[in-house]
C-alpha atoms as a PDB file:
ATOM      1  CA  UNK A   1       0.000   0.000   0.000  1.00  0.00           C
ATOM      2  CA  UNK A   2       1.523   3.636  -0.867  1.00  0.00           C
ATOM      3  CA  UNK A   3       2.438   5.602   1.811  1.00  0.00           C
ATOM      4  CA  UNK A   4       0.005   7.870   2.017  1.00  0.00           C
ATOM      5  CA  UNK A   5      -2.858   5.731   1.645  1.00  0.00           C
ATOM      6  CA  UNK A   6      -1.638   3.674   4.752  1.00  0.00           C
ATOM      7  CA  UNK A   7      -1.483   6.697   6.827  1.00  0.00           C
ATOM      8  CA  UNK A   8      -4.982   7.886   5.362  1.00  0.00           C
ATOM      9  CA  UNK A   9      -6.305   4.575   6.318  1.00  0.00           C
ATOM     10  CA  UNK A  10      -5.229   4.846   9.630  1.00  0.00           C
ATOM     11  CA  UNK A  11      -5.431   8.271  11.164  1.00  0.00           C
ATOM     12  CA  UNK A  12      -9.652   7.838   9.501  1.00  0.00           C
ATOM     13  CA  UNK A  13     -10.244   4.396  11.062  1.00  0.00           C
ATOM     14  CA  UNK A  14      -9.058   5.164  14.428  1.00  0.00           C
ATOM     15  CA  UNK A  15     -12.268   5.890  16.860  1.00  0.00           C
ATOM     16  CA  UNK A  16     -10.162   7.230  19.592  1.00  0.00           C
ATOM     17  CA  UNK A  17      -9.212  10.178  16.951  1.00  0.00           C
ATOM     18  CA  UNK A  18     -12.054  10.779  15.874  1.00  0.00           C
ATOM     19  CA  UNK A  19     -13.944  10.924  19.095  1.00  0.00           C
ATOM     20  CA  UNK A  20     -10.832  13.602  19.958  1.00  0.00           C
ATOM     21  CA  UNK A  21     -11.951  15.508  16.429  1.00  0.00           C
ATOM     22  CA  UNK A  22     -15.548  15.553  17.112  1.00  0.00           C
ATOM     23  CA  UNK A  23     -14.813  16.912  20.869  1.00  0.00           C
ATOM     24  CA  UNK A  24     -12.661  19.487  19.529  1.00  0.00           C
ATOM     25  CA  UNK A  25     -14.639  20.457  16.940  1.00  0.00           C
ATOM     26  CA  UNK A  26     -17.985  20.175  19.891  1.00  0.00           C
ATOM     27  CA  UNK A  27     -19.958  18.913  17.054  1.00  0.00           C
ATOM     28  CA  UNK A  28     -20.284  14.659  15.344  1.00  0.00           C
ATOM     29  CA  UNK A  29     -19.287  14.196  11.529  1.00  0.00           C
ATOM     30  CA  UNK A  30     -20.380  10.890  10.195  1.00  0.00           C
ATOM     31  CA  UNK A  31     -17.576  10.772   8.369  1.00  0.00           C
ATOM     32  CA  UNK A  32     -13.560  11.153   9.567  1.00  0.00           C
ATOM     33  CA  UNK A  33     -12.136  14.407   8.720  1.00  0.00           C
ATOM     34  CA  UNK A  34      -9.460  12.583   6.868  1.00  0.00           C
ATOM     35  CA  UNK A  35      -8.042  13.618   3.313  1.00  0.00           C
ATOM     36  CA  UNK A  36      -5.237  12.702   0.947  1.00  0.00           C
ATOM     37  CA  UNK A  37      -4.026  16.178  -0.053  1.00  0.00           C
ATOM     38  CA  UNK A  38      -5.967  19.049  -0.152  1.00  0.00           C
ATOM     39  CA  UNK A  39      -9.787  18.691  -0.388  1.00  0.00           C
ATOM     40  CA  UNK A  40     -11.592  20.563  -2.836  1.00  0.00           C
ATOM     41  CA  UNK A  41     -13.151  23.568  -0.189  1.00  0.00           C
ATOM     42  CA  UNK A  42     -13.401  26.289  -4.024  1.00  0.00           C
ATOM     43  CA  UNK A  43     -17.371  25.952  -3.163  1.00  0.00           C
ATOM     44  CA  UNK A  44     -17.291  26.530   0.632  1.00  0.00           C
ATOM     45  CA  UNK A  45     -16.405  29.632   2.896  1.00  0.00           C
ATOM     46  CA  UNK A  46     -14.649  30.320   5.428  1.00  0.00           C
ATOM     47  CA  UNK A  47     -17.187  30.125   8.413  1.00  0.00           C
ATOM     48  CA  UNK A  48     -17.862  26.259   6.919  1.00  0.00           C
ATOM     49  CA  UNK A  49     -14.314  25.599   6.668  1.00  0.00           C
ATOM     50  CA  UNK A  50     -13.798  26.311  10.249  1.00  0.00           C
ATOM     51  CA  UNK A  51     -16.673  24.627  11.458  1.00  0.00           C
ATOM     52  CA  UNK A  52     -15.283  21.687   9.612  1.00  0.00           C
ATOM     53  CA  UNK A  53     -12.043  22.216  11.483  1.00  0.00           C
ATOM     54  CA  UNK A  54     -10.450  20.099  13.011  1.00  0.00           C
ATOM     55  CA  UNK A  55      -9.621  18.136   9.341  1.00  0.00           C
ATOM     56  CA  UNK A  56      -6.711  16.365   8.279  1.00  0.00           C
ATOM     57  CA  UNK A  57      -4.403  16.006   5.381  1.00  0.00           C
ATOM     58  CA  UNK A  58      -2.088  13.211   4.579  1.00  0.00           C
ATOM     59  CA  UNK A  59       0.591  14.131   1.744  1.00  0.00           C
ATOM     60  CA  UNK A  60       3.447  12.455   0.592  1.00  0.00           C
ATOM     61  CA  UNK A  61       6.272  13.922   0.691  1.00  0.00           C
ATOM     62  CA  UNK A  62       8.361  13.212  -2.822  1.00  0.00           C
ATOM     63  CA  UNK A  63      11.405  11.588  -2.933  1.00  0.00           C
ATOM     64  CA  UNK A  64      12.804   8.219  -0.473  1.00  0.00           C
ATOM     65  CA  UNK A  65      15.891   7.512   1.251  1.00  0.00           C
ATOM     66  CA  UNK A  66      16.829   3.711   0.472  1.00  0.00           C
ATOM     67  CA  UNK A  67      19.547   1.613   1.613  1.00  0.00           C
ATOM     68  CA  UNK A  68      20.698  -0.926  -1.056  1.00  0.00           C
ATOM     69  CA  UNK A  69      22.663  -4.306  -0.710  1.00  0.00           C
ATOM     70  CA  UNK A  70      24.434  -5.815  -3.096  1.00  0.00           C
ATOM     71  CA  UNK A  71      22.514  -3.285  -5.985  1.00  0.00           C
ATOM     72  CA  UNK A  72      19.111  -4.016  -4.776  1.00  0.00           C
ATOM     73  CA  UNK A  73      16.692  -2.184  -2.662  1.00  0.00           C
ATOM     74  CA  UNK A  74      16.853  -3.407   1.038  1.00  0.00           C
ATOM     75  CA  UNK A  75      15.097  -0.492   3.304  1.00  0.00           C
ATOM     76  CA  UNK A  76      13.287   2.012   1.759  1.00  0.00           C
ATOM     77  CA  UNK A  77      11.860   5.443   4.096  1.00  0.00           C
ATOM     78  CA  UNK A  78       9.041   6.781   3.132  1.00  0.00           C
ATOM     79  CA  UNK A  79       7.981  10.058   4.598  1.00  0.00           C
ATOM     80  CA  UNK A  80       4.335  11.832   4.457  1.00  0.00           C
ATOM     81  CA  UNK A  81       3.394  14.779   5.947  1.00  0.00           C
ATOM     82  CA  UNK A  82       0.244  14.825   8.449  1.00  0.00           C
ATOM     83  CA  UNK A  83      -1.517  18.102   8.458  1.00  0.00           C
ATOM     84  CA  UNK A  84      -4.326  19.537  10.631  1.00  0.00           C
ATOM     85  CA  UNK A  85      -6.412  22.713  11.171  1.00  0.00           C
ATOM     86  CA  UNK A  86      -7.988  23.823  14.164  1.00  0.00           C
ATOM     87  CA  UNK A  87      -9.450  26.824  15.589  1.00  0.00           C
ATOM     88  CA  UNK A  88      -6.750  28.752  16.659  1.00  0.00           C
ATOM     89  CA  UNK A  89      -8.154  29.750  19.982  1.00  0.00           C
ATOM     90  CA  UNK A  90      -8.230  25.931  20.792  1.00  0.00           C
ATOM     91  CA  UNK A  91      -4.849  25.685  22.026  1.00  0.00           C
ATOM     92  CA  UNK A  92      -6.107  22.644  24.258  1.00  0.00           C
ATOM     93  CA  UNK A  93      -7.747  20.846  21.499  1.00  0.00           C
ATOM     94  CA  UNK A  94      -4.680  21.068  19.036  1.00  0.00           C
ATOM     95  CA  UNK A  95      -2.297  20.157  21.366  1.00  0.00           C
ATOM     96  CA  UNK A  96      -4.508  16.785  22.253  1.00  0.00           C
ATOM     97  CA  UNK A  97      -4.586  15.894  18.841  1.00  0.00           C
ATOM     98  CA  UNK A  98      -1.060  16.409  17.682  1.00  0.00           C
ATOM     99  CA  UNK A  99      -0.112  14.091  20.665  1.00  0.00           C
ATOM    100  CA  UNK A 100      -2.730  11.203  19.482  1.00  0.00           C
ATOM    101  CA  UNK A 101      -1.846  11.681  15.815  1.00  0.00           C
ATOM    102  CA  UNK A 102       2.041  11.552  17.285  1.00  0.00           C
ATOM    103  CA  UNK A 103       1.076   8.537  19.419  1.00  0.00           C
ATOM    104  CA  UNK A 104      -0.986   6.462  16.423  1.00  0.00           C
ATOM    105  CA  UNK A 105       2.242   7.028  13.992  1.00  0.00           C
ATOM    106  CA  UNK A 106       4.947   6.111  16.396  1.00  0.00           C
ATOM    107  CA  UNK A 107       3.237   3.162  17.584  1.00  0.00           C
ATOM    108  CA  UNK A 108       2.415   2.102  13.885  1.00  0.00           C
ATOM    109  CA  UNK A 109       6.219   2.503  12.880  1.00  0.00           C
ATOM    110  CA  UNK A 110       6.403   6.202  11.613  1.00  0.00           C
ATOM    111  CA  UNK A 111       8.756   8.652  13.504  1.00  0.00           C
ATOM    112  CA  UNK A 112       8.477  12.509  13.679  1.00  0.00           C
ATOM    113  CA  UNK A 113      10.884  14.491  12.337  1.00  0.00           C
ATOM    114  CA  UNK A 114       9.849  18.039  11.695  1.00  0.00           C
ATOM    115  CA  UNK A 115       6.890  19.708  13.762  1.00  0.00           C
ATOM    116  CA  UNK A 116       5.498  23.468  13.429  1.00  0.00           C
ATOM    117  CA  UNK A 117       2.118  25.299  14.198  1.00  0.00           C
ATOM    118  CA  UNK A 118       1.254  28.387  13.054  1.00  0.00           C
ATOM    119  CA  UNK A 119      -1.999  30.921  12.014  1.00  0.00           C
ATOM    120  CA  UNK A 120      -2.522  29.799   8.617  1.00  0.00           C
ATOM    121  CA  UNK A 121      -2.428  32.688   6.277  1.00  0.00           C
ATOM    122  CA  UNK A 122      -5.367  31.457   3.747  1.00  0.00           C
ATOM    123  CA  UNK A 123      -7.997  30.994   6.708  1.00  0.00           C
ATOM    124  CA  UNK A 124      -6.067  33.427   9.702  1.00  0.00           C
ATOM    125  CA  UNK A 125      -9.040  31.897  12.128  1.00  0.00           C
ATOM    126  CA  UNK A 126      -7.439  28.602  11.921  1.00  0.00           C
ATOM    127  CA  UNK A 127      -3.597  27.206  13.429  1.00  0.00           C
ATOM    128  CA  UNK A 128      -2.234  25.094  11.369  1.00  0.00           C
ATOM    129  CA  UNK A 129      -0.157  22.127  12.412  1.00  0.00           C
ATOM    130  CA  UNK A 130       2.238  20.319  10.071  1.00  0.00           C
ATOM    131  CA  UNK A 131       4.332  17.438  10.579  1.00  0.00           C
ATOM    132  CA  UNK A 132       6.334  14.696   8.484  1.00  0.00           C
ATOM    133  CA  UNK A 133       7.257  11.143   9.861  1.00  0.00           C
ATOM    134  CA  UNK A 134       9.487   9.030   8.222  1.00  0.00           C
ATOM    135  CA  UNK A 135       8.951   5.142   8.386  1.00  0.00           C
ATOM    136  CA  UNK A 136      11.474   1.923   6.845  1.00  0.00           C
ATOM    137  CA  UNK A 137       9.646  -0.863   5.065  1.00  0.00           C
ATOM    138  CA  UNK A 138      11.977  -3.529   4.493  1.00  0.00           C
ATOM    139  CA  UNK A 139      11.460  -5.338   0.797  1.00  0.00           C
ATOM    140  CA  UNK A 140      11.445  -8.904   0.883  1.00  0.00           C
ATOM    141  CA  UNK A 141      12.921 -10.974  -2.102  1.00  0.00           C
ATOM    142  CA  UNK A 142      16.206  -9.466  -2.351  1.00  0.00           C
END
């Protein structure tokens, strides 16, 4: 499974997050808040998009660091960037979730290496939390 589509899969299937999204947010979704890249918000404004909030994005990041033996792949490191968007008066909530979103990667293999929050400049109502993880997947058959 790519990358990105195994982090998708399982930031969106874990309840625990999403119960932390819908407290944030003080308001159920019937569906996790969970996209690969950027969803398509051209339609919505901004008072929707921060009612939606918290969301999250999944990315991957391009390129991969690979370790070869004997001229064949051995260890390959993916890295994705994990993106969210919360009010930015809800210092509380986004500092719960960036801790379970840490906690979910780490334990599934994926390690934090860059980390920033900031007001996001496109929607100034909303902080903006980035971070990319890096995880090895060994190849078999070499």
């Amino acid at each position: 499974m790519v990358p990105e589509v195994q982090v998708r899969k399982l930031l969106a299937s874990d309840p625990d997050l999403k119960s932390e999204m819908d407290m944030v947010r003080g308001k159920v979704l019937e569906q996790p808040q969970v996209y690969l890249g950027t969803p398509d918000f051209n339609n919505t404004t901004d008072a929707s998009i921060i009612a939606l909030s918290p969301w999250i994005r999944v990315t991957l990041i391009p390129g991969e660091d690979v370790v070869h033996a004997d001229d064949k792949r051995w260890l390959v490191y993916p890295s994705v960037q994990v993106d969210f968007w919360v009010r930015k008066q809800d210092i509380a909530g986004y500092e719960q979730l960036q801790k379970k979103i840490y906690d979910l990667m780490f334990n599934a293999g994926w390690e934090r290496y860059y980390y920033n929050a900031y007001v996001d400049s496109d929607t100034p109502a909303l902080r903006m939390v980035t971070a990319n993880f890096q995880n090895f997947q060994g190849l078999p058959n070499w």
